[in-house]
Protein backbone atom coordinates (compact mmCIF):
# COMPACT_ATOMS: atom_id res chain seq x y z
CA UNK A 1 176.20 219.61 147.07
CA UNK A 2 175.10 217.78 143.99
CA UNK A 3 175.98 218.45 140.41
CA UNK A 4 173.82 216.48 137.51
CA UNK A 5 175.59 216.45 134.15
CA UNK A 6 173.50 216.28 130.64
CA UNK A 7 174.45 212.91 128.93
CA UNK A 8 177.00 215.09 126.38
CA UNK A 9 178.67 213.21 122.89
CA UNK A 10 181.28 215.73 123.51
CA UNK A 11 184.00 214.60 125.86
CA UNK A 12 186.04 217.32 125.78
CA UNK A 13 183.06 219.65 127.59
CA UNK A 14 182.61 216.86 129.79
CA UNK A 15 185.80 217.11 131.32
CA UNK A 16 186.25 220.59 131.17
CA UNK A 17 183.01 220.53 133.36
CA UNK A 18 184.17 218.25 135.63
CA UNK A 19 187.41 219.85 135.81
CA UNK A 20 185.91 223.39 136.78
CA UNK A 21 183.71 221.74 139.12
CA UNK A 22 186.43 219.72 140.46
CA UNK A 23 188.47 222.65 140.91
CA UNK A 24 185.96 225.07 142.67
CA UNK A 25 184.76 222.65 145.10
CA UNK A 26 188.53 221.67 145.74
CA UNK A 27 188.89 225.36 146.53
CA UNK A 28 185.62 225.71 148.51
CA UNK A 29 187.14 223.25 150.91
CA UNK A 30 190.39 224.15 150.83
CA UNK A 31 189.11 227.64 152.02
CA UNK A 32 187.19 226.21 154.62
CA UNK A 33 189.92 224.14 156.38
CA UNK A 34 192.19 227.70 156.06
CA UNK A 35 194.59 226.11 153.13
CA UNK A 36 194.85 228.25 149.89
CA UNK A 37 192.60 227.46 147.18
CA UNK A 38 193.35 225.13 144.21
CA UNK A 39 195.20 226.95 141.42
CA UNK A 40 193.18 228.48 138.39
CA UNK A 41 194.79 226.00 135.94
CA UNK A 42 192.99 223.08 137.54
CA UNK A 43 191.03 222.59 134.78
CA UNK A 44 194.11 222.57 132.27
CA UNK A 45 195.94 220.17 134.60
CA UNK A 46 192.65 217.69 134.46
CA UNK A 47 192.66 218.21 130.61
CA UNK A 48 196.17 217.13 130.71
CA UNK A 49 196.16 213.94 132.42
CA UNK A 50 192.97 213.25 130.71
CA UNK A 51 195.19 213.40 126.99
CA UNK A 52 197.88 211.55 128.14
CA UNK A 53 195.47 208.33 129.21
CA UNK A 54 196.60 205.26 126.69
CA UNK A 55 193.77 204.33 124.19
CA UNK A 56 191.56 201.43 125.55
CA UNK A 57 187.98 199.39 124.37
CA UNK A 58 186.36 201.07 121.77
CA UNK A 59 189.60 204.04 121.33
CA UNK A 60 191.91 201.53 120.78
CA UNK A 61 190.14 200.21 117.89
CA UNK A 62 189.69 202.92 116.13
CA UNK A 63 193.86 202.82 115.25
CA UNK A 64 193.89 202.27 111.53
CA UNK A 65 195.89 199.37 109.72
CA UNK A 66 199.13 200.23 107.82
CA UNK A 67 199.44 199.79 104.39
CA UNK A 68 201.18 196.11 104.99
CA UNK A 69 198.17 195.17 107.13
CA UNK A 70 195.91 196.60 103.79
CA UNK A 71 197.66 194.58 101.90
CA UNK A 72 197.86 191.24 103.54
CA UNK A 73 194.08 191.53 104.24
CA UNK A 74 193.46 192.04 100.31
CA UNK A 75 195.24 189.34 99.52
CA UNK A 76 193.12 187.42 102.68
CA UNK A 77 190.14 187.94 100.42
CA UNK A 78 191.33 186.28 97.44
CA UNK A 79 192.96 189.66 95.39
CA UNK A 80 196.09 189.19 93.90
CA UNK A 81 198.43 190.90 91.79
CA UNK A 82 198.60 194.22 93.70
CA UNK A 83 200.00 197.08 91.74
CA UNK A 84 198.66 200.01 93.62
CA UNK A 85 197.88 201.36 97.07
CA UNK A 86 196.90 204.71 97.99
CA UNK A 87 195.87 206.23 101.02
CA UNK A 88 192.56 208.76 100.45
CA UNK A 89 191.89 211.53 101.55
CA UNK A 90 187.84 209.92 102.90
CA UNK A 91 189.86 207.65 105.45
CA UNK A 92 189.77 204.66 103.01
CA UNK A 93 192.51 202.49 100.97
CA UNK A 94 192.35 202.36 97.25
CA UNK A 95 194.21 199.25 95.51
CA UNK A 96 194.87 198.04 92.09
CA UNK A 97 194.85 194.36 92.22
CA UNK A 98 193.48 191.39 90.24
CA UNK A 99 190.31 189.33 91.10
CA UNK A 100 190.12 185.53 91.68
CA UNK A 101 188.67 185.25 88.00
CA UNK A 102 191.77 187.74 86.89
CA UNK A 103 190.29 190.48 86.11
CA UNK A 104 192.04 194.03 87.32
CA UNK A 105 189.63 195.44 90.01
CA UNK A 106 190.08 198.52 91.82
CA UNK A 107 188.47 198.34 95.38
CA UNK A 108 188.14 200.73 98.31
CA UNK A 109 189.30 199.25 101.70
CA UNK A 110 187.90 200.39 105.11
CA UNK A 111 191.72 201.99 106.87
CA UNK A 112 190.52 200.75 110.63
CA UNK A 113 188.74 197.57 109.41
CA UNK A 114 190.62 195.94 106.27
CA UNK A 115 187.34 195.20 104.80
CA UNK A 116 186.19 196.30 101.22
CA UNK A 117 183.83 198.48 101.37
CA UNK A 118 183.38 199.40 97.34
CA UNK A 119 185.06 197.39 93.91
CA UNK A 120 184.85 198.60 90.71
CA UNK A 121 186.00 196.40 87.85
CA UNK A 122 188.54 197.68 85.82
CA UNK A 123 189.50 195.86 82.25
CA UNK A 124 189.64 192.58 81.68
CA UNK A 125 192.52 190.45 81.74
CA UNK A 126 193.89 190.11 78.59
CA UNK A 127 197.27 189.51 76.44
CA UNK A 128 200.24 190.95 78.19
CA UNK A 129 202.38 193.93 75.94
CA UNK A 130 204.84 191.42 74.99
CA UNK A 131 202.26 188.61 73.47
CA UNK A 132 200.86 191.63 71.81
CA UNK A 133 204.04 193.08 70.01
CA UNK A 134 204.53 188.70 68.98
CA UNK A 135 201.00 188.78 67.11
CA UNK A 136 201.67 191.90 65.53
CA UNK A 137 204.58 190.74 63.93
CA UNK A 138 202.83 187.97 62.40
CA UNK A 139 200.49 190.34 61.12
CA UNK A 140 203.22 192.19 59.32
CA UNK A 141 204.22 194.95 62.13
CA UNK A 142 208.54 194.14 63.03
CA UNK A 143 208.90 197.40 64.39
CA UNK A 144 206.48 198.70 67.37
CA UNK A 145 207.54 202.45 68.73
CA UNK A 146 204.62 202.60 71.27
CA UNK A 147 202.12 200.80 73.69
CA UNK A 148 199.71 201.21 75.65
CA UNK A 149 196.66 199.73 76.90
CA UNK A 150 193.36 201.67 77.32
CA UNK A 151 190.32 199.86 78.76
CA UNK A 152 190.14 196.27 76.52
CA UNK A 153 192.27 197.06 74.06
CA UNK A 154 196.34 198.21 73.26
CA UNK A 155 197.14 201.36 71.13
CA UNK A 156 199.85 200.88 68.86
CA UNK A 157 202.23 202.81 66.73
CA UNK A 158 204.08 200.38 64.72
CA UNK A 159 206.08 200.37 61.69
CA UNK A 160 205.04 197.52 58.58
CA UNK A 161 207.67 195.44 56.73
CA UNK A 162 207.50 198.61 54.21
CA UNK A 163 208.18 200.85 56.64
CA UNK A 164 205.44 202.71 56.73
CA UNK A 165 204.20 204.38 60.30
CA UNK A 166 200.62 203.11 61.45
CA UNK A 167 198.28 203.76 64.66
CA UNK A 168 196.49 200.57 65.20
CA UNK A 169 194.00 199.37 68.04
CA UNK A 170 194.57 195.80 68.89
CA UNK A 171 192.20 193.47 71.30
CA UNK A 172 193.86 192.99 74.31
CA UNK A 173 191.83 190.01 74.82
CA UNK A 174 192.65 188.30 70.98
CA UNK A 175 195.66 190.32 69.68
CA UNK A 176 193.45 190.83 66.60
CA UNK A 177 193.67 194.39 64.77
CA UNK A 178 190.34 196.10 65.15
CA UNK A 179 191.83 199.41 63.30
CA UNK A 180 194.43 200.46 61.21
CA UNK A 181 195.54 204.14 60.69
CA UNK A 182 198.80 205.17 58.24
CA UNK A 183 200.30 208.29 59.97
CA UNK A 184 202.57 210.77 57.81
CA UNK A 185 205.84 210.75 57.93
């Protein structure tokens, strides 16, 4: 007796097939030599075995990189400066880092592969918070309460030499006020 399976992409019904079959012309013969027929979980005790087979070829590179391996292959590629590295939910890595040219990049890294598979440039490098706060106190500004940067520039509240409150927008690139706002007291 010959069976002919259709070429199936699901390997699960492939062994459950094979399993049944397995298991009623196990018990076929088994009946015919007198012996008691193979048990009804035959097919269960095939799908068993079949899970507990290690991972090889093409299975065993599917295993995804940890977040160490992520990060070593960023840096691989010439990224430095990682600040960030999240797992998504699409399969992929997203990382903060910084370009060769230093700019802050965000890019999308393949979890089985460590290859980038997307990059999206973020701001530009510019003047760190604390050469910021420096220029504004040369422009007048001792006192700064708050910082922080949004896209290519800082916003600042700051206090003058007069003491009066302000809400200024800085270049993050120059340090050069591009607007100045007095804010009640």
């Amino acid at each position: 007796m010959s069976f002919k399976f259709p070429r199936s992409t699901n390997n699960l019904f492939s062994v459950f097939a094979i399993a049944a079959l397995t298991a009623g012309v196990a018990g076929a013969a088994a009946a015919s030599n007198g012996q008691s027929p193979a048990p009804a979980n035959a097919a269960a005790l095939v799908m068993a075995q079949a899970d507990q087979t290690p991972a090889t070829g093409a299975a065993a590179q599917e295993t995804e990189l940890s977040m160490e391996e992520v990060i070593a292959k960023v840096k691989e590629q010439g990224y430095s400066d990682i600040s960030e590295i999240e797992r998504e939910e699409d399969g992929r890595f997203c990382v903060d880092a910084r370009d060769a040219e230093g700019n802050k990049v965000e890019i999308y890294v393949d979890a089985k592969t460590g290859e980038i598979v997307e990059k999206d440039k973020g701001e530009k490098a510019g003047l760190p918070k604390d050469e910021i706060i420096a220029k504004l106190m040369e422009q007048g500004y001792p006192e700064v309460s708050k910082i922080e940067r949004e896209g290519d520039q800082y916003w600042v509240m700051a206090t003058d030499a007069d003491g009066k409150k302000f809400e200024l927008h800085v270049s993050a690139a120059t340090g050069e006020i591009s607007r100045k706002e007095q804010q009640d007291r």
